[in-house]
N, C-alpha and C. Protein backbone atom coordinates (compact mmCIF):
# COMPACT_ATOMS: atom_id res chain seq x y z
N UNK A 1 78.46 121.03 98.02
CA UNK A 1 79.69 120.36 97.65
C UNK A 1 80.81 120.80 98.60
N UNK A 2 81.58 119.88 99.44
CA UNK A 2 82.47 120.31 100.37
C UNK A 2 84.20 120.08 99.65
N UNK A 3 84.14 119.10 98.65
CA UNK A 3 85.49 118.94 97.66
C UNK A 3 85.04 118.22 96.81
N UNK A 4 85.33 118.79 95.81
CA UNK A 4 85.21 117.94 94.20
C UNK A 4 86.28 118.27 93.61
N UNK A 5 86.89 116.75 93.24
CA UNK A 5 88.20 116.16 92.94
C UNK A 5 88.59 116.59 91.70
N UNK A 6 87.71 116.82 90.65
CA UNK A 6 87.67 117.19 89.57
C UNK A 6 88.42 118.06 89.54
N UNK A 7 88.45 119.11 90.71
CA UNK A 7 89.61 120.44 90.34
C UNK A 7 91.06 120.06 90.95
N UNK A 8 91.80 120.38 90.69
CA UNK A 8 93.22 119.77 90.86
C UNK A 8 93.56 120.59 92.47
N UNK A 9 93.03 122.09 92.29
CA UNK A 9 93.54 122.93 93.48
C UNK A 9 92.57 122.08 94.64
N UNK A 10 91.80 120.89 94.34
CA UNK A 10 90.83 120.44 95.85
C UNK A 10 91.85 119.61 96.67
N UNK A 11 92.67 119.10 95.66
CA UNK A 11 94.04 118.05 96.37
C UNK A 11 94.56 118.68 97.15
N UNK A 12 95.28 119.53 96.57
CA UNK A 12 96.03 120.69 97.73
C UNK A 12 95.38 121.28 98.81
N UNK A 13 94.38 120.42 99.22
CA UNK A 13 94.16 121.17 100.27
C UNK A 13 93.98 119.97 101.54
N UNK A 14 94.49 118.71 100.78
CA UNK A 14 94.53 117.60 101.54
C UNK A 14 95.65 117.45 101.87
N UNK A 15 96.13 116.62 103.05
CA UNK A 15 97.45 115.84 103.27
C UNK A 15 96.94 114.53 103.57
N UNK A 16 98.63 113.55 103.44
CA UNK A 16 98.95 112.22 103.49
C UNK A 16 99.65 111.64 104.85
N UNK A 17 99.01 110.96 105.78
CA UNK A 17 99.68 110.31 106.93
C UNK A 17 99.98 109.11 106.84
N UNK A 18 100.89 108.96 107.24
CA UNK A 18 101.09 107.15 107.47
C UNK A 18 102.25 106.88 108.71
N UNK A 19 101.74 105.60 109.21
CA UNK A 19 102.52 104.77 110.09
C UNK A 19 104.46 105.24 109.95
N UNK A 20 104.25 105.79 108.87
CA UNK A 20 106.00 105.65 108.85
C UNK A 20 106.56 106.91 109.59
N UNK A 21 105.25 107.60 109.81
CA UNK A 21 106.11 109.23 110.59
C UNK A 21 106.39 109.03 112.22
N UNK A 22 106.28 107.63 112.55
CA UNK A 22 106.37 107.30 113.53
C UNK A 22 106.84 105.91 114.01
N UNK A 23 107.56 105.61 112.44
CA UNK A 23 108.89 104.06 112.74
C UNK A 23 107.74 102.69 111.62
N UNK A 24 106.62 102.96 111.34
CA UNK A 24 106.37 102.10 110.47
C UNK A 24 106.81 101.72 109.05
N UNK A 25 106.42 100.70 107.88
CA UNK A 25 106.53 101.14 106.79
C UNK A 25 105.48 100.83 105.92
N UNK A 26 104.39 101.52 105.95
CA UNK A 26 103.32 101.47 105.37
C UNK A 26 103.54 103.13 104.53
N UNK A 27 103.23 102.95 103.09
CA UNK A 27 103.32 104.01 102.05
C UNK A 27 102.29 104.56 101.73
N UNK A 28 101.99 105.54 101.13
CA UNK A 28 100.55 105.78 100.72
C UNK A 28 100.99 107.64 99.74
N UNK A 29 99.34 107.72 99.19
CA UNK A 29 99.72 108.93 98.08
C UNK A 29 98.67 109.09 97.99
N UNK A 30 97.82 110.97 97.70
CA UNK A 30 96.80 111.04 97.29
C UNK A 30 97.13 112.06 96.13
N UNK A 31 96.65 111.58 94.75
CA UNK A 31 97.03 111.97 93.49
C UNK A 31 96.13 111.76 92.85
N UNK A 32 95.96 112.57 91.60
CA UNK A 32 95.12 112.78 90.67
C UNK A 32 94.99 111.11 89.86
N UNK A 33 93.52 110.89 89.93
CA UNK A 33 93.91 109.17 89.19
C UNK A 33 93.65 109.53 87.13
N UNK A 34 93.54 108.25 86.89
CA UNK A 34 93.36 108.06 85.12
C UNK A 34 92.31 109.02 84.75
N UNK A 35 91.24 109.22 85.77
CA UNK A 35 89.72 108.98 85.53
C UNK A 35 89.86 110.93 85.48
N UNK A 36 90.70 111.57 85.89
CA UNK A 36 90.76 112.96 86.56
C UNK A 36 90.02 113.11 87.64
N UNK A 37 89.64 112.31 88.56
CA UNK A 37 89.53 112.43 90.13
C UNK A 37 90.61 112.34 90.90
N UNK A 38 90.38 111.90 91.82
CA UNK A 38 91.37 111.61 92.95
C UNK A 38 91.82 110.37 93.53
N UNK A 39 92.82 109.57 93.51
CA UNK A 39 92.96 108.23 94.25
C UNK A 39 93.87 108.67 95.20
N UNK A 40 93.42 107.69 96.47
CA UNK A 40 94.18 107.64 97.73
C UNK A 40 94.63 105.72 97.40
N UNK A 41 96.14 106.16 97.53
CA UNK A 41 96.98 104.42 97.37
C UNK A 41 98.18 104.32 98.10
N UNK A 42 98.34 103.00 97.83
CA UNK A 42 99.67 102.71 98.63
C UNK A 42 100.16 101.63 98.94
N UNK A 43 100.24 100.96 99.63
CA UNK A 43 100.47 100.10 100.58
C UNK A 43 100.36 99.42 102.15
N UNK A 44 99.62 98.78 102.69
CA UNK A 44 99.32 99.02 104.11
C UNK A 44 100.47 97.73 104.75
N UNK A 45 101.12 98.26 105.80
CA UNK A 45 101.98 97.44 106.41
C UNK A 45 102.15 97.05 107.88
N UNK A 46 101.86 95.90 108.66
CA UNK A 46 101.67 96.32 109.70
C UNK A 46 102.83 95.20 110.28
N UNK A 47 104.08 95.61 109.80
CA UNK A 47 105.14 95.10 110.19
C UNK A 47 106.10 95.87 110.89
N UNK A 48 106.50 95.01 112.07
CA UNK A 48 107.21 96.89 112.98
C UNK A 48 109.05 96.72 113.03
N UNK A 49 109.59 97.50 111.97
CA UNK A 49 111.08 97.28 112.27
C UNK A 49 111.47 96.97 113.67
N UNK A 50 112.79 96.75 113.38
CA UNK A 50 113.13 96.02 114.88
C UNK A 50 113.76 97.57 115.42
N UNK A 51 114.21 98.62 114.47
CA UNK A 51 114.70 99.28 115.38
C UNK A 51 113.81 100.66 115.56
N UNK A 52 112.35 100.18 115.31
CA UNK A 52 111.22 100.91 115.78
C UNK A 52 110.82 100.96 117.11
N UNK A 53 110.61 101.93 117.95
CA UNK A 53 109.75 102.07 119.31
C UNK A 53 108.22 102.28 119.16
N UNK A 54 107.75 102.05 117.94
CA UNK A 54 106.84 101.87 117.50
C UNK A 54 105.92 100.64 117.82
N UNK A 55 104.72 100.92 118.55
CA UNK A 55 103.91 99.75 119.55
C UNK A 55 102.68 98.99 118.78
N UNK A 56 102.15 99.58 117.58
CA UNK A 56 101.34 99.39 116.68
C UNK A 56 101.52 100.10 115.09
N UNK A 57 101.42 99.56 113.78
CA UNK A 57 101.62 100.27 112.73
C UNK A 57 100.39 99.66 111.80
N UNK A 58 100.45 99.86 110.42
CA UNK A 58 99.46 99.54 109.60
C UNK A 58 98.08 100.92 109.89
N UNK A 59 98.96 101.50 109.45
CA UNK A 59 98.21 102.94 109.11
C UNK A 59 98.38 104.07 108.04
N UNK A 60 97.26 104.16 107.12
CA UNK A 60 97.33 105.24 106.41
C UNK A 60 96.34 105.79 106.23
N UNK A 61 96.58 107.63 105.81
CA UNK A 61 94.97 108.08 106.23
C UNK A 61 95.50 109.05 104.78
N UNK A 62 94.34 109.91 104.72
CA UNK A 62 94.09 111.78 104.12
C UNK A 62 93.49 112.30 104.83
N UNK A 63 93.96 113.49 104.54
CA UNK A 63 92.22 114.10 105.62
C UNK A 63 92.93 115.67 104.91
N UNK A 64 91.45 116.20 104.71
CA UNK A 64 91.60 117.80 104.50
C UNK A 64 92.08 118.58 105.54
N UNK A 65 92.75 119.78 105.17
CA UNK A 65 93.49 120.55 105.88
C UNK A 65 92.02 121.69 106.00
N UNK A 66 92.08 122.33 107.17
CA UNK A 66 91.38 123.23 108.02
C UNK A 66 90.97 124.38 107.26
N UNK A 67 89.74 125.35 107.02
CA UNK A 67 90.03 126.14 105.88
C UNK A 67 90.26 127.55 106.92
N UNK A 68 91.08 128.21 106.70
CA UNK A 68 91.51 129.47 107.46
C UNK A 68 91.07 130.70 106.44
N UNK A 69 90.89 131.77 107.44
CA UNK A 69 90.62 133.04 107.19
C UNK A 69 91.55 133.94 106.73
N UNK A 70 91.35 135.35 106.51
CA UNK A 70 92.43 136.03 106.04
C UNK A 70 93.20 136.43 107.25
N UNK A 71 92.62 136.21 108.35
CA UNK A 71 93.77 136.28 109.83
C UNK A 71 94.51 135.11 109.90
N UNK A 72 94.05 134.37 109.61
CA UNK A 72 94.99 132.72 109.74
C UNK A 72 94.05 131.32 110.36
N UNK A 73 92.51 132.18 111.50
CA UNK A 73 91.79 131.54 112.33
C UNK A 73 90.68 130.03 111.21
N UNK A 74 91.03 129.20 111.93
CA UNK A 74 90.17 128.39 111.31
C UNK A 74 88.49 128.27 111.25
N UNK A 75 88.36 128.26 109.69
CA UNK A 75 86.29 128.64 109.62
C UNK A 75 86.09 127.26 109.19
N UNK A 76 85.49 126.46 110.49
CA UNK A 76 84.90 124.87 110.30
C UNK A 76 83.67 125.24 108.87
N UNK A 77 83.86 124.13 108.71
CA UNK A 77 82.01 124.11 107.99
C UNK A 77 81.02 123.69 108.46
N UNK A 78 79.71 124.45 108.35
CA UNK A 78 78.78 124.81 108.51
C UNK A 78 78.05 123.26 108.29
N UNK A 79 77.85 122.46 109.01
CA UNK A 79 76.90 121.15 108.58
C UNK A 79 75.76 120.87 109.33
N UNK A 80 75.47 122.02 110.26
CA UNK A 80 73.82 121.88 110.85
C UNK A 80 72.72 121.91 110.11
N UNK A 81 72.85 122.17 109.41
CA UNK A 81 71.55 121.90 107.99
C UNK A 81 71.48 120.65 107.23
N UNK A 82 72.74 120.10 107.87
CA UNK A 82 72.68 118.93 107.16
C UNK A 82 72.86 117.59 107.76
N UNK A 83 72.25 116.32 107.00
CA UNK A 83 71.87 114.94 107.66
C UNK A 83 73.05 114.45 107.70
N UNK A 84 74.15 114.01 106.69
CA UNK A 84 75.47 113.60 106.90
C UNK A 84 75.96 113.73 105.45
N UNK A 85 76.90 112.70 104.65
CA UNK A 85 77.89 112.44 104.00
C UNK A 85 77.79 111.80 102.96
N UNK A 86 77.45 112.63 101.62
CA UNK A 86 77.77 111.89 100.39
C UNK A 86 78.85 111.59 99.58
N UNK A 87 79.97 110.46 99.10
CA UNK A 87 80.45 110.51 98.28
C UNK A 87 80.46 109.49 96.90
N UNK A 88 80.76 110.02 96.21
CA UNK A 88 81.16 108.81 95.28
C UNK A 88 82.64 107.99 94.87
N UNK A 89 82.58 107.13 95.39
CA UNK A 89 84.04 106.57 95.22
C UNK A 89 84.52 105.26 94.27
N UNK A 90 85.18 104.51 94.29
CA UNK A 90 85.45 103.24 93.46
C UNK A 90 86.25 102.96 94.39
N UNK A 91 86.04 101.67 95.17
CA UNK A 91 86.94 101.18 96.21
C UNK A 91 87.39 100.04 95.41
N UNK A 92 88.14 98.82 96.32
CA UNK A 92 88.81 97.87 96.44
C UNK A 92 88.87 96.63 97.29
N UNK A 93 87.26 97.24 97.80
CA UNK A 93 87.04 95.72 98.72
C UNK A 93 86.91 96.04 100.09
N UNK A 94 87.89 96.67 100.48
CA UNK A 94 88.81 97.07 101.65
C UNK A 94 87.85 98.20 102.59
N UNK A 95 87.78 98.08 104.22
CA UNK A 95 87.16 98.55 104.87
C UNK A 95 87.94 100.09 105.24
N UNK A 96 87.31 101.44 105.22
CA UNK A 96 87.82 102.12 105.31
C UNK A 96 87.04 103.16 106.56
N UNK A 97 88.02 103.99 107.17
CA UNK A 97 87.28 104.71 108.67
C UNK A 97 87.34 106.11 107.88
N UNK A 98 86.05 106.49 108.10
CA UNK A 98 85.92 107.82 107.57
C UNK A 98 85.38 109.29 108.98
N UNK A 99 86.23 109.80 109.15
CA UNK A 99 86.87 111.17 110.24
C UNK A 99 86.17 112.35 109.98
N UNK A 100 85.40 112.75 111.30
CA UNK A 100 85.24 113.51 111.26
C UNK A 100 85.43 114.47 112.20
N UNK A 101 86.40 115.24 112.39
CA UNK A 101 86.80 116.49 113.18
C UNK A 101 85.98 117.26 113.37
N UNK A 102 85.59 117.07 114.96
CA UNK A 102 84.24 118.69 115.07
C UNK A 102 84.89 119.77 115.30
N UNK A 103 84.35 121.23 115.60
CA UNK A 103 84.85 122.01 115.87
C UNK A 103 84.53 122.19 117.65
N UNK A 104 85.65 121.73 118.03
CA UNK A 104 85.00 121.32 119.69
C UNK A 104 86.68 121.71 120.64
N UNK A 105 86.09 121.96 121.62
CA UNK A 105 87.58 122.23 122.61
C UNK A 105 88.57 121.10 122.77
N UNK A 106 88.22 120.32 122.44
CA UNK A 106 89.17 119.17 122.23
C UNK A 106 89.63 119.00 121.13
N UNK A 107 90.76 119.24 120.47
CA UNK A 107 91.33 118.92 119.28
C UNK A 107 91.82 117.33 118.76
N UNK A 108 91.47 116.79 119.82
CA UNK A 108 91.50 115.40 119.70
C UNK A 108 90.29 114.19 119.67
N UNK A 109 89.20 115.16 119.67
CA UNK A 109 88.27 114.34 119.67
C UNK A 109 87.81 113.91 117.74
N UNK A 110 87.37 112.85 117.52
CA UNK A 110 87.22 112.54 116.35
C UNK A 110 85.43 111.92 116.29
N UNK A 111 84.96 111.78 115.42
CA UNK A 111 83.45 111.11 114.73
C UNK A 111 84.28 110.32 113.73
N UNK A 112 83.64 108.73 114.15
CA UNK A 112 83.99 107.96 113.18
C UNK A 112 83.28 107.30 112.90
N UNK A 113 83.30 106.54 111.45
CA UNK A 113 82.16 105.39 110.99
C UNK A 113 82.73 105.06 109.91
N UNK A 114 82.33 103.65 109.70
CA UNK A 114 83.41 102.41 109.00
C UNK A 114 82.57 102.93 107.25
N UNK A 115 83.41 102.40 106.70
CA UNK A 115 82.83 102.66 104.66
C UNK A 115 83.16 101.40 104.44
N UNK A 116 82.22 100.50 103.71
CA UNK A 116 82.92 99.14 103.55
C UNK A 116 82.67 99.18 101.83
N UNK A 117 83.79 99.39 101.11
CA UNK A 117 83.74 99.63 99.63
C UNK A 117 83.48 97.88 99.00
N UNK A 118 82.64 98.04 97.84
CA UNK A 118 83.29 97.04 97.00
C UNK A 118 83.50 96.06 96.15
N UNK A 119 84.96 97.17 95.96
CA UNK A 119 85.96 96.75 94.81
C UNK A 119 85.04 96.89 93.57
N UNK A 120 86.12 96.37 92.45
CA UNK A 120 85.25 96.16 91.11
C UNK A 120 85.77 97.20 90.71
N UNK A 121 85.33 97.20 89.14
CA UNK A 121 85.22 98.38 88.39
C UNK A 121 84.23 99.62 88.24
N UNK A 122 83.36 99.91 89.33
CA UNK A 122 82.10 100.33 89.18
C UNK A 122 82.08 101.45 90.06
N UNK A 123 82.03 102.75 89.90
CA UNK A 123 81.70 103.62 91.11
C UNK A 123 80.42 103.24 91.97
N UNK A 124 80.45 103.78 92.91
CA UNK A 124 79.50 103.65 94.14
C UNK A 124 79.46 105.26 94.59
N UNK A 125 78.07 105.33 94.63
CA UNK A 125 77.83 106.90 95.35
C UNK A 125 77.16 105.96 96.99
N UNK A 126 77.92 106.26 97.90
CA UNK A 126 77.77 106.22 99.28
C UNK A 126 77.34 107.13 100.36
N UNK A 127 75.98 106.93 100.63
CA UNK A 127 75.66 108.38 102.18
C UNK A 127 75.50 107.55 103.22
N UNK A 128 76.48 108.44 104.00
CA UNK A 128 76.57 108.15 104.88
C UNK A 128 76.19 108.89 106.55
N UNK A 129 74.74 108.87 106.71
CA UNK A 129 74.00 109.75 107.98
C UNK A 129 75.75 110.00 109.18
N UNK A 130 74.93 111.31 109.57
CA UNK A 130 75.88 112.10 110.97
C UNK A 130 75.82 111.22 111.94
N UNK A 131 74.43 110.40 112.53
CA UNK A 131 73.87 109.78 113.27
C UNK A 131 74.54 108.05 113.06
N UNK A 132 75.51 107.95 111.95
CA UNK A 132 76.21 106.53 112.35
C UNK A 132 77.53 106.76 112.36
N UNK A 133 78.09 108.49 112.78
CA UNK A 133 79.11 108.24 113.45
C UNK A 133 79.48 108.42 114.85
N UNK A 134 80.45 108.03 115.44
CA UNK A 134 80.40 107.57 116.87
C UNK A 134 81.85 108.46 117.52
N UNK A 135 81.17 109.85 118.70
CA UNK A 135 82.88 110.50 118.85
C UNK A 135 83.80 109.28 119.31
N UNK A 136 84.91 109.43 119.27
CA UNK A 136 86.37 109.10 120.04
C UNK A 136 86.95 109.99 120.91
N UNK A 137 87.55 109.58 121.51
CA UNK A 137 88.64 110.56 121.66
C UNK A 137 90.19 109.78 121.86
N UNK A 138 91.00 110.14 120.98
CA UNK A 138 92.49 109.28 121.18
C UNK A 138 92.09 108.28 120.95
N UNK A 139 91.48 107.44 119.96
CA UNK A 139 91.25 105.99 119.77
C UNK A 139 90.11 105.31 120.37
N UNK A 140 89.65 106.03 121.64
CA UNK A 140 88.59 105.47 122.98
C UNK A 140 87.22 105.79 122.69
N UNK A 141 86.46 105.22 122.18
CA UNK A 141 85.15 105.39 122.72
C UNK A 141 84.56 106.06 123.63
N UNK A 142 83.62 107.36 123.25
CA UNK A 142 83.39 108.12 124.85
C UNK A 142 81.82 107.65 124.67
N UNK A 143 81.51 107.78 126.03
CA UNK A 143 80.36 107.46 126.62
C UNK A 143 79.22 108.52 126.39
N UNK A 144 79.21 109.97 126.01
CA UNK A 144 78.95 110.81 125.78
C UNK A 144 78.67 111.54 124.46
N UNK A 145 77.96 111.12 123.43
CA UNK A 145 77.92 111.24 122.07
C UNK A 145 77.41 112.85 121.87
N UNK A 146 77.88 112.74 120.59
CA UNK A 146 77.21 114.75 120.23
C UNK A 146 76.80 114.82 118.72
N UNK A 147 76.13 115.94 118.66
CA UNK A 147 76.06 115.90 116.83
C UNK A 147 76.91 116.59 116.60
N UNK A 148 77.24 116.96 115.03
CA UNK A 148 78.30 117.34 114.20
C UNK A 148 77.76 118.78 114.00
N UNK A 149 77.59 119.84 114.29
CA UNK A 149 77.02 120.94 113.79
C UNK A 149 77.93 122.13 113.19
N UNK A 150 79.53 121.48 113.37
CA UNK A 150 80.57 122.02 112.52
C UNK A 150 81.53 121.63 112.45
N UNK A 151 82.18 121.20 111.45
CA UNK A 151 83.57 120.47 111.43
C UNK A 151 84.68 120.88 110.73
N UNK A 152 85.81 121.06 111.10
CA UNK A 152 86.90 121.04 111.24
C UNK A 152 87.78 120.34 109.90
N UNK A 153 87.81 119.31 110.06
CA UNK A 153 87.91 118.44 108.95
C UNK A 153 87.77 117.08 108.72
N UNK A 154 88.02 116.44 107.59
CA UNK A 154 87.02 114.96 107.21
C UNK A 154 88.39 114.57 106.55
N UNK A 155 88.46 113.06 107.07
CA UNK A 155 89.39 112.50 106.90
C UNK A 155 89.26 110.78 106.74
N UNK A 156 89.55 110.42 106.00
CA UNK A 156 89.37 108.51 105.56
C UNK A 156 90.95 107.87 105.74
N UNK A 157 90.75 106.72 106.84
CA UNK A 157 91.89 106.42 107.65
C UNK A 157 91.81 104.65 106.99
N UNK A 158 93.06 103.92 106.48
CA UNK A 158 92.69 103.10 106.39
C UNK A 158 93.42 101.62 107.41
N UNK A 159 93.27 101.11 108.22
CA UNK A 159 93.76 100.43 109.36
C UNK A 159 93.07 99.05 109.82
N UNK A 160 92.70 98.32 108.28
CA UNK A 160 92.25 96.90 108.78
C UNK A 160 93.22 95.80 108.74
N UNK A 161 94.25 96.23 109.33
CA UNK A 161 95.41 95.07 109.65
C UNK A 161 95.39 94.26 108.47
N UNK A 162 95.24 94.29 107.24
CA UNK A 162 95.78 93.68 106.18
C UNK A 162 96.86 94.04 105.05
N UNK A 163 97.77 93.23 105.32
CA UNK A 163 99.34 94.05 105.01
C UNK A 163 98.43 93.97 103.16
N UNK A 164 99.30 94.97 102.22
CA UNK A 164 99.35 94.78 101.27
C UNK A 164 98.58 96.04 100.05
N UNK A 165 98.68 95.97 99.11
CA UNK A 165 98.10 97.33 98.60
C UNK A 165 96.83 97.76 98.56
N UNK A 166 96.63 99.08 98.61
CA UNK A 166 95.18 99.46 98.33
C UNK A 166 95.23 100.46 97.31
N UNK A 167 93.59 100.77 97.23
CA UNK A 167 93.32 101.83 96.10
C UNK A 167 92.08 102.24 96.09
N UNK A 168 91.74 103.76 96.85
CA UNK A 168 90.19 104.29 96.81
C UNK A 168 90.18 105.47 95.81
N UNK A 169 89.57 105.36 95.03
CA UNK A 169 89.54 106.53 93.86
C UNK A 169 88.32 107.44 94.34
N UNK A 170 88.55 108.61 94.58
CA UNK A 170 87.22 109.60 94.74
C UNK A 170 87.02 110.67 93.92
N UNK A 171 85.38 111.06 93.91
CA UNK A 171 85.42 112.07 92.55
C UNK A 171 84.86 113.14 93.44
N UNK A 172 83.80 113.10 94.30
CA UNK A 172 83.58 113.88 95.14
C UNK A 172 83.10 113.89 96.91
N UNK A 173 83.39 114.60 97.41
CA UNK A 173 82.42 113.96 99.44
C UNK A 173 81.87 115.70 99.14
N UNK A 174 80.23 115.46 99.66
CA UNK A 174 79.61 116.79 99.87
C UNK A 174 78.78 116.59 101.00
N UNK A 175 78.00 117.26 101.49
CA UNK A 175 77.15 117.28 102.58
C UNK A 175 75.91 117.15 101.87
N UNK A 176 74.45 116.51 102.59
CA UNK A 176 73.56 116.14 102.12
C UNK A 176 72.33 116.59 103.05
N UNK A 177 71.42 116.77 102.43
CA UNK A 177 70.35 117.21 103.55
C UNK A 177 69.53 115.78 104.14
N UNK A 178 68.71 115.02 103.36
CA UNK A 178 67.60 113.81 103.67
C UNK A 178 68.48 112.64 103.09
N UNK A 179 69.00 111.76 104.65
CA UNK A 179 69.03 110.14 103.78
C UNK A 179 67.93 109.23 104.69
N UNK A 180 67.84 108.55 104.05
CA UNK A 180 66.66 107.21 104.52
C UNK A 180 67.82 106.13 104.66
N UNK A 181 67.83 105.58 106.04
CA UNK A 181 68.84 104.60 105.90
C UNK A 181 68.18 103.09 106.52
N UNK A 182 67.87 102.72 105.83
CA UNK A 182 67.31 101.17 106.45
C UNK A 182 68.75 100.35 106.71
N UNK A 183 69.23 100.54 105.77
CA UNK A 183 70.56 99.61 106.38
C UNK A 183 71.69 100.53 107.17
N UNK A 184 72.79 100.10 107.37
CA UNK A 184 74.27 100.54 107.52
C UNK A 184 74.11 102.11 106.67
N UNK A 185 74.44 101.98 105.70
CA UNK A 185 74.45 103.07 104.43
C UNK A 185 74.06 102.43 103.21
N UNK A 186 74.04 103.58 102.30
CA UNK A 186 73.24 103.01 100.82
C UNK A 186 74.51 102.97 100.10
N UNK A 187 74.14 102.19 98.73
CA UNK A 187 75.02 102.22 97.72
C UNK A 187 74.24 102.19 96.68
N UNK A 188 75.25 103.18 95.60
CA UNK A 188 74.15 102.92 94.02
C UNK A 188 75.64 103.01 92.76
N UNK A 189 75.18 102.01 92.49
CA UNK A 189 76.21 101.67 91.56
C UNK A 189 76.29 102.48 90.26
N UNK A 190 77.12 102.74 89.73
CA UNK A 190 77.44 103.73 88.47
C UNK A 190 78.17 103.16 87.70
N UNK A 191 78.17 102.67 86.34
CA UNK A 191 78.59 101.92 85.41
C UNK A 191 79.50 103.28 84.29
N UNK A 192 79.27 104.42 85.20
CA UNK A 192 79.46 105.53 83.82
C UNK A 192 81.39 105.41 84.73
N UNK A 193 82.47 105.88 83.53
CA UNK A 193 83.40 105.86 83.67
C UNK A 193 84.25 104.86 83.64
């Protein structure tokens, strides 16, 4: 288990980005939902004030904060034992980029791979293999792929240019040893809650 929402102190260890720390106005919040998990919400906006220098907007993310030592140094987690990414969530339809920060000399390099939730009233437990995400770096595609054998932190970005609200409720993301993936990723629906 890498965060389970269930405990209130797992929030606090996340933060909230959005388009607006940089002239957009897209809103967003990650807070305890009805259910006592976690929802990430808001609003996505990809409208650019006029007195923005702002070149692109319609962005909002979370992403866990780094876990540090009693010196201050950051201790990635340990995910070489493992195949990739389980969570269970309740989406909204809405396509979401899910981040993964290695622990690599580049602090800008990212692992990404799309989550396509959806919607409804119904949780979905989602795995998602190491092997369907793809590094970046700064937005770019590198030519040069790697595995994940420690990361930094995991982060779900949401940026499909559709102005208007969202809502991903999560209860937990853990690391997984064996997925079988014939498709994209699996889904298994949960009627409990």
């Amino acid at each position: 288990m890498l965060w389970d929402f269930k405990k209130k102190e797992t929030m606090d260890k996340w933060v909230t980005i959005t388009d607006k720390q940089f002239g957009g106005l897209s809103t967003a919040e990650f807070v305890p939902s009805k259910s006592g998990k976690a929802v990430f919400r808001g609003n996505l906006s990809t409208k650019l004030p006029k007195e923005s220098e702002a070149k692109h907007t319609g962005v909002c993310a979370v992403r866990s904060q780094p876990q540090v030592d009693w010196k201050g140094r950051v201790v990635p987690y340990d995910t070489s034992e493992y195949d990739g990414i389980q969570m269970r969530i309740r989406g909204d339809g809405r396509t979401y980029a899910l981040n993964i920060q290695p622990d690599s000399v580049r602090s800008d390099d990212l692992h990404q791979a799309f989550m396509y939730t959806r919607g409804g009233p119904y949780w979905e437990t989602i795995r998602m293999p190491f092997s369907k995400f793809i590094l970046t770096n700064s937005g770019y595609l590198q030519d040069h792929q790697m595995d994940i054998p420690r990361m930094r932190t995991f982060g779900i970005t949401l940026a499909d240019n559709n102005d208007g609200p969202f809502s991903l409720e999560i209860d937990y993301i853990k690391a997984v040893l064996y997925i079988y993936q014939p498709k994209h990723f699996q889904y298994q629906h949960d009627k409990s809650d």
